[in-house]
N, C-alpha and C. Protein backbone atom coordinates (compact mmCIF):
# COMPACT_ATOMS: atom_id res chain seq x y z
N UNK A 1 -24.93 -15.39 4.44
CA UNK A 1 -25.00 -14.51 5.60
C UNK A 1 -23.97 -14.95 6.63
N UNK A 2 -23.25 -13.54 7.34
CA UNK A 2 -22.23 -14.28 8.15
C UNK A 2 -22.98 -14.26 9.78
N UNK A 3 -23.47 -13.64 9.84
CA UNK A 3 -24.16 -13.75 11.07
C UNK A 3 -24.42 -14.91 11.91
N UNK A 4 -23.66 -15.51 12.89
CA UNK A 4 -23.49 -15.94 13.73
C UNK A 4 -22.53 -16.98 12.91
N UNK A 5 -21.93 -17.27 12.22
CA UNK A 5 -20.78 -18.09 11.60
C UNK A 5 -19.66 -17.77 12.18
N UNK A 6 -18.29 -18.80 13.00
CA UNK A 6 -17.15 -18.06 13.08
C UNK A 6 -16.50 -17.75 11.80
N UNK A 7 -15.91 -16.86 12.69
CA UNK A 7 -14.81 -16.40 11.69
C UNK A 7 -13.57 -16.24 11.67
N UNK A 8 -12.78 -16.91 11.33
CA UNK A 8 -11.23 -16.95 11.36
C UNK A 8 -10.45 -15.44 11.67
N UNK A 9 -10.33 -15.97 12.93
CA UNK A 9 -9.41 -14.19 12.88
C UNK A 9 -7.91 -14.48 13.93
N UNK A 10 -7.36 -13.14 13.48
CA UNK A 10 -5.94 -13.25 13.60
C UNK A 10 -5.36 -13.49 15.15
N UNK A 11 -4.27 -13.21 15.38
CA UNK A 11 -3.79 -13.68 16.95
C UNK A 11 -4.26 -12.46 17.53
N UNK A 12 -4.41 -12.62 18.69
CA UNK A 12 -5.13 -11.91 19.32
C UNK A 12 -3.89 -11.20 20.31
N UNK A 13 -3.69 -9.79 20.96
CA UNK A 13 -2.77 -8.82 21.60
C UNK A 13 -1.75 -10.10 22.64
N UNK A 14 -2.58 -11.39 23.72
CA UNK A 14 -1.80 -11.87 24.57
C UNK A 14 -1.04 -12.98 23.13
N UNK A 15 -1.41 -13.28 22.42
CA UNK A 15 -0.68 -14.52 21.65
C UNK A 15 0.32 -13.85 20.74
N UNK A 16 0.38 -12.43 20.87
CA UNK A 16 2.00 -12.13 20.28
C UNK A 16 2.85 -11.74 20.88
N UNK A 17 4.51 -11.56 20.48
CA UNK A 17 5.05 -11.63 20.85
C UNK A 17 6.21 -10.23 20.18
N UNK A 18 7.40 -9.71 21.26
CA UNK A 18 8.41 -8.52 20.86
C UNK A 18 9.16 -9.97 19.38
N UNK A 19 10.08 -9.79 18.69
CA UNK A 19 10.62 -10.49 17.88
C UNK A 19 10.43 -11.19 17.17
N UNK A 20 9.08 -11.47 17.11
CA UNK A 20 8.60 -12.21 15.71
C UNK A 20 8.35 -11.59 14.26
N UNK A 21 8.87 -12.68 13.76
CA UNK A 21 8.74 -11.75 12.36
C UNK A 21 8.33 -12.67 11.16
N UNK A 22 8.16 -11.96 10.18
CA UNK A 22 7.34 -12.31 9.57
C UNK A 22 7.97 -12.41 7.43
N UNK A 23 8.10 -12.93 6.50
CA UNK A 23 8.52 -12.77 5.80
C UNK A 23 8.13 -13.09 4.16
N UNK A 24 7.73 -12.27 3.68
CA UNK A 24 6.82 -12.75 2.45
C UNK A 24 7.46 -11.98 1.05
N UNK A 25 6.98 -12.37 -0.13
CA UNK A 25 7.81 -12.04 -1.37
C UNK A 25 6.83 -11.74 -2.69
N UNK A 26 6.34 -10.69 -3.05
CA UNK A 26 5.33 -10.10 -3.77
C UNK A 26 6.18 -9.89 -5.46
N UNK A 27 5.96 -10.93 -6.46
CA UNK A 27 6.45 -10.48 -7.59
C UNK A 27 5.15 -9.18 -8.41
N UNK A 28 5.75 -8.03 -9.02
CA UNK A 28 4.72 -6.78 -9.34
C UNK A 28 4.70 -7.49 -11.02
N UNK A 29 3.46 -7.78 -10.94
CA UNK A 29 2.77 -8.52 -12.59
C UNK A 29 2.04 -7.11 -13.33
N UNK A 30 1.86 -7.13 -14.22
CA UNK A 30 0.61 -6.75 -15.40
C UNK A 30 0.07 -6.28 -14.95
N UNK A 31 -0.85 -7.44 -14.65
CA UNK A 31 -2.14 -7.36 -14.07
C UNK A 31 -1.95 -6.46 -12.22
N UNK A 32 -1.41 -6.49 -12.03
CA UNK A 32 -1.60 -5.95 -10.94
C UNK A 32 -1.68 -4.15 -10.96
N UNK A 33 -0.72 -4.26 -11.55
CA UNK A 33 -0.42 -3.00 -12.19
C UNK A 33 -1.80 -2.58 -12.86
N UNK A 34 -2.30 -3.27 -13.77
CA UNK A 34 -3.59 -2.80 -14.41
C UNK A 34 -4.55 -2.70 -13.50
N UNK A 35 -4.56 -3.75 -12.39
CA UNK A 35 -5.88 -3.44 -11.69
C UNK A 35 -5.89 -2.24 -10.94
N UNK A 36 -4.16 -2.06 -10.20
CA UNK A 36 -4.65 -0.90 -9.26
C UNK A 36 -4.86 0.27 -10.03
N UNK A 37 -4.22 0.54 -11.13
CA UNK A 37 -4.52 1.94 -11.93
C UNK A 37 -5.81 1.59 -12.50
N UNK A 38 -6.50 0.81 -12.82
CA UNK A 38 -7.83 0.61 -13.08
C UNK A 38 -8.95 1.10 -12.06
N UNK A 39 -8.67 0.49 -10.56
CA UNK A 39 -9.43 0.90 -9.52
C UNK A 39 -9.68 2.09 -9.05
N UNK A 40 -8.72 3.49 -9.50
CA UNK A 40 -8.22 4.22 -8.77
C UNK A 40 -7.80 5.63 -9.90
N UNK A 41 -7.84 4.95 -10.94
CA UNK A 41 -7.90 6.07 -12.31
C UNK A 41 -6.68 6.94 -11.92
N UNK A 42 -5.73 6.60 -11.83
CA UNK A 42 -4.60 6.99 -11.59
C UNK A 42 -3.74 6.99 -12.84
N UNK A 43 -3.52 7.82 -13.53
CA UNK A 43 -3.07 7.58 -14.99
C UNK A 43 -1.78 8.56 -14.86
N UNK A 44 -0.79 9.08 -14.14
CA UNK A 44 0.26 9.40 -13.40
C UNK A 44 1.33 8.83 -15.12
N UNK A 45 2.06 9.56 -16.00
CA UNK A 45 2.43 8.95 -16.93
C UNK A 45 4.13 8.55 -16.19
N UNK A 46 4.27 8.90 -15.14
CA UNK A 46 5.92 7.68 -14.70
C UNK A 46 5.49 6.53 -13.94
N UNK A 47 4.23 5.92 -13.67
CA UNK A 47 3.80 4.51 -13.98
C UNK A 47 3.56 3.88 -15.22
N UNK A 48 3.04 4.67 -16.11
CA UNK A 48 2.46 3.62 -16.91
C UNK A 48 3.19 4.02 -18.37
N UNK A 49 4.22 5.07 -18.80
CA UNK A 49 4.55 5.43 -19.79
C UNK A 49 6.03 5.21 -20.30
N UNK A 50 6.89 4.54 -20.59
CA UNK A 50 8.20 4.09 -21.20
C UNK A 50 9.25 5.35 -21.28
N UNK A 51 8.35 6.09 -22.83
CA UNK A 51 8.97 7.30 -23.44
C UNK A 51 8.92 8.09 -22.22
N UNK A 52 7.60 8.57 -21.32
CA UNK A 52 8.03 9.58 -20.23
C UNK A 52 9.06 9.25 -19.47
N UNK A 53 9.15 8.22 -18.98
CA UNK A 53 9.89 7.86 -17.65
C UNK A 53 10.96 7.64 -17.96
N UNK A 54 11.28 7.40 -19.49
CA UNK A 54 12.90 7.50 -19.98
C UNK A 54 13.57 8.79 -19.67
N UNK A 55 12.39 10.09 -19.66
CA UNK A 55 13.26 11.22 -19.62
C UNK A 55 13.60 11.85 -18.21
N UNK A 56 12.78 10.84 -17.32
CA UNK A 56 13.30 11.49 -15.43
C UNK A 56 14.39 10.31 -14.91
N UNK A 57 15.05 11.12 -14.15
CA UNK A 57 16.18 10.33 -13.58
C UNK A 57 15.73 8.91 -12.90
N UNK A 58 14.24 8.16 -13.48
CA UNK A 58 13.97 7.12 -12.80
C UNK A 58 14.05 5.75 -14.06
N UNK A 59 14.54 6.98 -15.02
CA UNK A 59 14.64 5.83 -16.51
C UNK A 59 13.55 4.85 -16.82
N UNK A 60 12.83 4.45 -16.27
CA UNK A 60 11.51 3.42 -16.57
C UNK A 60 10.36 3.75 -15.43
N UNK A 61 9.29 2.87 -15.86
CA UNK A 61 8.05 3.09 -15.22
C UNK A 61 8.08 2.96 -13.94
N UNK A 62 7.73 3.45 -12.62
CA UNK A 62 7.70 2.84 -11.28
C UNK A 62 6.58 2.17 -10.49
N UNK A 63 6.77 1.12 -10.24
CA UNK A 63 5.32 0.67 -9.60
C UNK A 63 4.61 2.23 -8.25
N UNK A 64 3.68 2.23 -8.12
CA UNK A 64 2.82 3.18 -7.74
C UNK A 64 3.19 2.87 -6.20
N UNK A 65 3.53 3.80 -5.33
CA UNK A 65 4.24 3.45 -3.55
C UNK A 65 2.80 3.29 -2.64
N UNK A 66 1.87 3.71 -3.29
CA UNK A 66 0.40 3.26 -2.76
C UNK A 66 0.15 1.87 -2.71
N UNK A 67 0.38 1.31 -4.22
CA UNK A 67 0.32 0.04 -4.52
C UNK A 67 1.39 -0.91 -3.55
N UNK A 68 2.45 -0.34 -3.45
CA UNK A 68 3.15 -0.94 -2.53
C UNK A 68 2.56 -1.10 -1.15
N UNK A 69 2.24 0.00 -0.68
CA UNK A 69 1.92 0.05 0.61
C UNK A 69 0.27 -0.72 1.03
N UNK A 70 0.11 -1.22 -0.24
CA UNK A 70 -1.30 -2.14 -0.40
C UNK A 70 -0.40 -3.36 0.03
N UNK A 71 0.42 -4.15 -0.33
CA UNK A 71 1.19 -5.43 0.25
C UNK A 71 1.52 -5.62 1.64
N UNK A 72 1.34 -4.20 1.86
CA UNK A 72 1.83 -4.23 3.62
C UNK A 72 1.03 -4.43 3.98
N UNK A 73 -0.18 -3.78 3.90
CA UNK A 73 -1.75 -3.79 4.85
C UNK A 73 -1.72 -5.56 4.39
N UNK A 74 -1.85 -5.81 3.10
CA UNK A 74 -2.91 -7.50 2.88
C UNK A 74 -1.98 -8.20 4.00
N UNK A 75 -0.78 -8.01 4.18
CA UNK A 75 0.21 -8.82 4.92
C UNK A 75 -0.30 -8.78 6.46
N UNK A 76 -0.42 -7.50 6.51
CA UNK A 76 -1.07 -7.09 8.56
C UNK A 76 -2.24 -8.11 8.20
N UNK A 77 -3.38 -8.00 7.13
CA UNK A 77 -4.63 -8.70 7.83
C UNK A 77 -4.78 -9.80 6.95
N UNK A 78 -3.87 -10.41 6.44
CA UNK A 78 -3.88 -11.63 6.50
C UNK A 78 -3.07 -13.22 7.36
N UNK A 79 -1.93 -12.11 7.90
CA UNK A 79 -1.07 -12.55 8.95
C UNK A 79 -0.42 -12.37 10.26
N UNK A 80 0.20 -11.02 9.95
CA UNK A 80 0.62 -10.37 11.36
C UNK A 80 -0.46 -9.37 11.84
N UNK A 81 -1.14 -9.26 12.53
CA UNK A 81 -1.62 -10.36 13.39
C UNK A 81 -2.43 -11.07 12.58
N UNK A 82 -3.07 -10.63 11.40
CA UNK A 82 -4.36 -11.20 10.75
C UNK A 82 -5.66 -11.03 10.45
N UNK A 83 -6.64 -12.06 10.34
CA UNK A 83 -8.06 -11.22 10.48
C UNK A 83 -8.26 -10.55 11.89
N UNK A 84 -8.86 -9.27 11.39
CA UNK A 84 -9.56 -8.77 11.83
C UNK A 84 -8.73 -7.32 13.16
N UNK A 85 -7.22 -7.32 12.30
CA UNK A 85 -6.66 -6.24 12.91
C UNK A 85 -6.51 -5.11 11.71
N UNK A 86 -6.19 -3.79 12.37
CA UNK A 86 -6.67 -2.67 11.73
C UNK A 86 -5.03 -1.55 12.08
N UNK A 87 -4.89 -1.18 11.01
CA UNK A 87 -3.32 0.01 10.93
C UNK A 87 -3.93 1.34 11.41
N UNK A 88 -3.37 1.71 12.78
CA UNK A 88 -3.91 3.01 13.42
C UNK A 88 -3.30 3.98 12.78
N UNK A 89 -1.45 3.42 12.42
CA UNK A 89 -0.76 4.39 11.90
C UNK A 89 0.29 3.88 11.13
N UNK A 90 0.59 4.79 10.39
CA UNK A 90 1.89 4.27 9.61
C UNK A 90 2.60 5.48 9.00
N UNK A 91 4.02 4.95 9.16
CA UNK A 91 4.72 5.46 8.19
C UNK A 91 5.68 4.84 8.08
N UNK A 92 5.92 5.42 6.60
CA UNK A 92 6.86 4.50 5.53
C UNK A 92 7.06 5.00 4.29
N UNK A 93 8.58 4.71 4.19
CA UNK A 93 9.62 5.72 3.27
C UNK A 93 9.38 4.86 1.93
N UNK A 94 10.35 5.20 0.98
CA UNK A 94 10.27 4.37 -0.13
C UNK A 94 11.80 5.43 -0.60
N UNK A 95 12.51 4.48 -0.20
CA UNK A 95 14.34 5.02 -0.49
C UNK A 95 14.70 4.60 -1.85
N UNK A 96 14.56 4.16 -2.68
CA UNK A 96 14.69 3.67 -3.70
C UNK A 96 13.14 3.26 -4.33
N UNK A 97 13.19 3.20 -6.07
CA UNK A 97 11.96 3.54 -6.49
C UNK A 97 11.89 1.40 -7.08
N UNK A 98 10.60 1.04 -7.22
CA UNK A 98 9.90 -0.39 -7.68
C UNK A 98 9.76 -0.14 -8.62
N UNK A 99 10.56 -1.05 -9.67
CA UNK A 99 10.34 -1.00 -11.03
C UNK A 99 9.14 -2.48 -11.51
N UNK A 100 8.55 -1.77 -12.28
CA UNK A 100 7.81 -3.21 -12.86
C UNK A 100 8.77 -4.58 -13.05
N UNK A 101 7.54 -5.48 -13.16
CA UNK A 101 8.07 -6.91 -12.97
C UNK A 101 9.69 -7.04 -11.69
N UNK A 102 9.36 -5.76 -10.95
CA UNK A 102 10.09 -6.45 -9.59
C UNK A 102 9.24 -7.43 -8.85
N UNK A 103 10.74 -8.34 -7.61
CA UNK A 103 10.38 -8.76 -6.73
C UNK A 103 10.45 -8.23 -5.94
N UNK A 104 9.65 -8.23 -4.45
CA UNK A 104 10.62 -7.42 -3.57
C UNK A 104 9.90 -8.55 -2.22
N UNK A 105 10.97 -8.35 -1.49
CA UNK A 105 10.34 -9.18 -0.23
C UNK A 105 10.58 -8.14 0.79
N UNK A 106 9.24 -8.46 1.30
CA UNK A 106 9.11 -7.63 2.63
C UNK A 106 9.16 -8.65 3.94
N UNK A 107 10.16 -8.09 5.12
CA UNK A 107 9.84 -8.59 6.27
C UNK A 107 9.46 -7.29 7.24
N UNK A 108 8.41 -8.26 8.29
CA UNK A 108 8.24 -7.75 8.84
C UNK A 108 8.46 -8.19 10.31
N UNK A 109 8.54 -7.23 11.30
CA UNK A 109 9.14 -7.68 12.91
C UNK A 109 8.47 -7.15 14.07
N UNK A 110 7.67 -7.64 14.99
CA UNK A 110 7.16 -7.17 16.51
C UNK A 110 8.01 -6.48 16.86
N UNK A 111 8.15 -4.87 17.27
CA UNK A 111 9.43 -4.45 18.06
C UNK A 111 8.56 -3.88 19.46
N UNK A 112 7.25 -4.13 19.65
CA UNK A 112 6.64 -3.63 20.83
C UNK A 112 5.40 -4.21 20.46
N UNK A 113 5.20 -4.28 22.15
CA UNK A 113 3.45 -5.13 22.15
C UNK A 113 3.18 -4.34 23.38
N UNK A 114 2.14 -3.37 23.41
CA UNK A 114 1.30 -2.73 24.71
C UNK A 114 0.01 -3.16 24.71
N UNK A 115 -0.11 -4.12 25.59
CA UNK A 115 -1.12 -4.42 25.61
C UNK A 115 -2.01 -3.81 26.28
N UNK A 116 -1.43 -2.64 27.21
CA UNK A 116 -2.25 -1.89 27.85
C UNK A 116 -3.54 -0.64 26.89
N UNK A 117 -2.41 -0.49 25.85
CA UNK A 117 -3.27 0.10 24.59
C UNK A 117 -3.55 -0.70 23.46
N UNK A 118 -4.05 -1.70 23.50
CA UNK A 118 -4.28 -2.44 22.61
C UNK A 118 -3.37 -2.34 20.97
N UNK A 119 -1.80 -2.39 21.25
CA UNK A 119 -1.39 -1.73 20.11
C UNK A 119 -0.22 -2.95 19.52
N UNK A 120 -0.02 -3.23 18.38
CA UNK A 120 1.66 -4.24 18.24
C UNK A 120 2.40 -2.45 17.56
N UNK A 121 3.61 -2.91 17.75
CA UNK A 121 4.10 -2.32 16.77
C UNK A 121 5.05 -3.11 15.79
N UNK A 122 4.72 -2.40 14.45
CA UNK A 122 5.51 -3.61 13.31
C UNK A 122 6.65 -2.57 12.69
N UNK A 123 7.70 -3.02 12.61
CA UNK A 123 8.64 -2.65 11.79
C UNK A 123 8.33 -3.40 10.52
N UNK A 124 8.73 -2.50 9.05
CA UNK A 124 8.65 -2.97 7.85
C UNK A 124 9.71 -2.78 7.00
N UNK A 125 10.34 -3.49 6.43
CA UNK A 125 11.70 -3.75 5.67
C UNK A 125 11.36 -4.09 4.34
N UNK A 126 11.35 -3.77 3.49
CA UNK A 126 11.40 -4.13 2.21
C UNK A 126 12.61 -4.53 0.79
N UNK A 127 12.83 -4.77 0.25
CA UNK A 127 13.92 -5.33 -0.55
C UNK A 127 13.68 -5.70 -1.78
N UNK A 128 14.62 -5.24 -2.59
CA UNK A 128 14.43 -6.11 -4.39
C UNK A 128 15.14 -6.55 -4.56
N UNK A 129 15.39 -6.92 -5.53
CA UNK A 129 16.16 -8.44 -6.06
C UNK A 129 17.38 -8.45 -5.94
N UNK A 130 18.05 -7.18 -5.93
CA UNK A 130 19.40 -6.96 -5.84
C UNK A 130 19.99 -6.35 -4.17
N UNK A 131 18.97 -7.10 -3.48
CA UNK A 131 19.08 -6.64 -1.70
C UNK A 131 18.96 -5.47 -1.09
N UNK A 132 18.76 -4.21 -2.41
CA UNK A 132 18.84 -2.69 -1.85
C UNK A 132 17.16 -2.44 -1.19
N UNK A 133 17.38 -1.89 0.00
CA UNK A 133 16.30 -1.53 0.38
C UNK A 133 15.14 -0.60 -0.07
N UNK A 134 14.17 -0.91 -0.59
CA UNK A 134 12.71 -0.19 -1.22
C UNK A 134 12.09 0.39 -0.75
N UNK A 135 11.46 -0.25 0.78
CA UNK A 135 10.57 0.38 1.60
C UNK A 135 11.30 0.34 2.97
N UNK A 136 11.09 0.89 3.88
CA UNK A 136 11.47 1.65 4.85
C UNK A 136 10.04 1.87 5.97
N UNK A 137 9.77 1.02 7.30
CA UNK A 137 8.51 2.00 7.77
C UNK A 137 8.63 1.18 9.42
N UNK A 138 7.25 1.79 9.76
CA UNK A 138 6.99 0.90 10.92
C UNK A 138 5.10 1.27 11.17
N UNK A 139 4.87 0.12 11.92
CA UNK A 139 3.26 0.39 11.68
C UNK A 139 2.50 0.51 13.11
N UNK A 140 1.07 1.29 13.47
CA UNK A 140 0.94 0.97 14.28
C UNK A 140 -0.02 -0.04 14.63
N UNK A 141 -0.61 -0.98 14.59
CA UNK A 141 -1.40 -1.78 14.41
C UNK A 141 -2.26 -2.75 15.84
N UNK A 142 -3.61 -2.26 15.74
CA UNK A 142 -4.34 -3.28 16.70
C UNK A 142 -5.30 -4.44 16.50
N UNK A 143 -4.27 -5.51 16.77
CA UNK A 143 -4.84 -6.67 16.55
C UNK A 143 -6.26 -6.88 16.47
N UNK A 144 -6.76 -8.36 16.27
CA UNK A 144 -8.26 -8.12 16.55
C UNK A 144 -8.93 -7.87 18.67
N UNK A 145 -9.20 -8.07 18.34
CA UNK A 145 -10.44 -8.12 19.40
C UNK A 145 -11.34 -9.68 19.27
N UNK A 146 -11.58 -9.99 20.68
CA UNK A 146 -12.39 -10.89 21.22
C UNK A 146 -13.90 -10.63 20.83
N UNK A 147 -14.78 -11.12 19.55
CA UNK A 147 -16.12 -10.68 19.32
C UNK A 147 -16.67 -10.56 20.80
N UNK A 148 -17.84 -9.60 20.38
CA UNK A 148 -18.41 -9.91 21.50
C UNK A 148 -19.93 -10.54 20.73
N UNK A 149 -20.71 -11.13 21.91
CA UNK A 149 -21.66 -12.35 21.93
C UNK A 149 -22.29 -11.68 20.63
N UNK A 150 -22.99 -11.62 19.82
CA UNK A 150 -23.60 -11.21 19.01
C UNK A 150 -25.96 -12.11 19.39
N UNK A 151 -25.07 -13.02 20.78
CA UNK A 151 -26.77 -12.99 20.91
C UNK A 151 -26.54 -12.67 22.56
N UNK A 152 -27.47 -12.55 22.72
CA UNK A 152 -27.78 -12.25 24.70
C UNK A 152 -27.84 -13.74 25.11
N UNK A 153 -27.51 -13.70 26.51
CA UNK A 153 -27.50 -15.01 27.46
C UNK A 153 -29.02 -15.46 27.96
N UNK A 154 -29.76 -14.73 27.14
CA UNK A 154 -31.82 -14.79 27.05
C UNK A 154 -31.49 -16.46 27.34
N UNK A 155 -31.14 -16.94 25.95
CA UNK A 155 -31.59 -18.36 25.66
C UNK A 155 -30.79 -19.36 26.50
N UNK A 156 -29.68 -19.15 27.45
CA UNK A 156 -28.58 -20.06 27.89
C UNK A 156 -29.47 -21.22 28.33
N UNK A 157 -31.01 -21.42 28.83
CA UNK A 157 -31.97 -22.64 29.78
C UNK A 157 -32.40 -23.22 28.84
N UNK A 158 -31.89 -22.79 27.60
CA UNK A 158 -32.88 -23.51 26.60
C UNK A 158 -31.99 -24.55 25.45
């Protein structure tokens, strides 16, 4: 039970900052591939089919731009800002297509912090192995929040 346990959560709206950035590197496995088309019954044959995808101008299978855009979110809430922030908005291109067993590294960058609306904004850059750009975006994202007490100040005499 988590109830009344802390909980590790991310920087909070005053502890960030315009220019920070952020930079991580997602190799696309098998298994990954299997799980998200597993989760999601997505059977789309220019992910998962050789012979199809030989015959569209993308010549091989493409990792799924959902699946991609799953690396961005784990990245917001596991780092920028972290636990317990949430993507109000997003958008984001995909200029070039993710082929299986790519790498691609994504950075990401503070280009605005309103703290008056509780908001960061993240630019998102993406890249494969050969430096051409993949993904394309920017996010709108609000950090966590300060819990509030989860007991009343009843007991503070005691």
């Amino acid at each position: 039970m988590l109830l009344g346990k802390k909980r590790k959560l991310g920087r909070k709206i005053d502890e960030i900052n315009v220019g920070e950035k952020l930079e991580i590197t997602e190799t696309i496995e098998d298994k990954d591939l299997l799980l998200y088309l597993g989760l999601t019954d997505d059977n789309n044959p220019l992910y998962i089919q050789h012979d199809y995808a030989s015959l569209t101008p993308f010549n091989k299978p493409v990792v799924p731009q959902i699946m991609l855009t799953g690396f961005i979110t784990s990245a917001v809430s596991k780092y920028l800002p972290g636990p317990g922030s949430s993507i109000l908005k997003q958008t984001i291109s995909f200029p070039k297509p993710v082929y299986h067993y790519a790498t691609i590294i994504l950075k990401f960058e503070i280009t605005n912090v309103d703290t008056e609306k509780h908001v960061v904004t993240v630019m998102i850059k993406g890249y494969n192995e050969s430096e051409a750009l993949v993904i394309d975006g920017e996010l709108e994202v609000c950090p966590p929040y300060v819990p509030r007490s989860i007991t009343s100040r009843t007991f503070d005499n005691f």
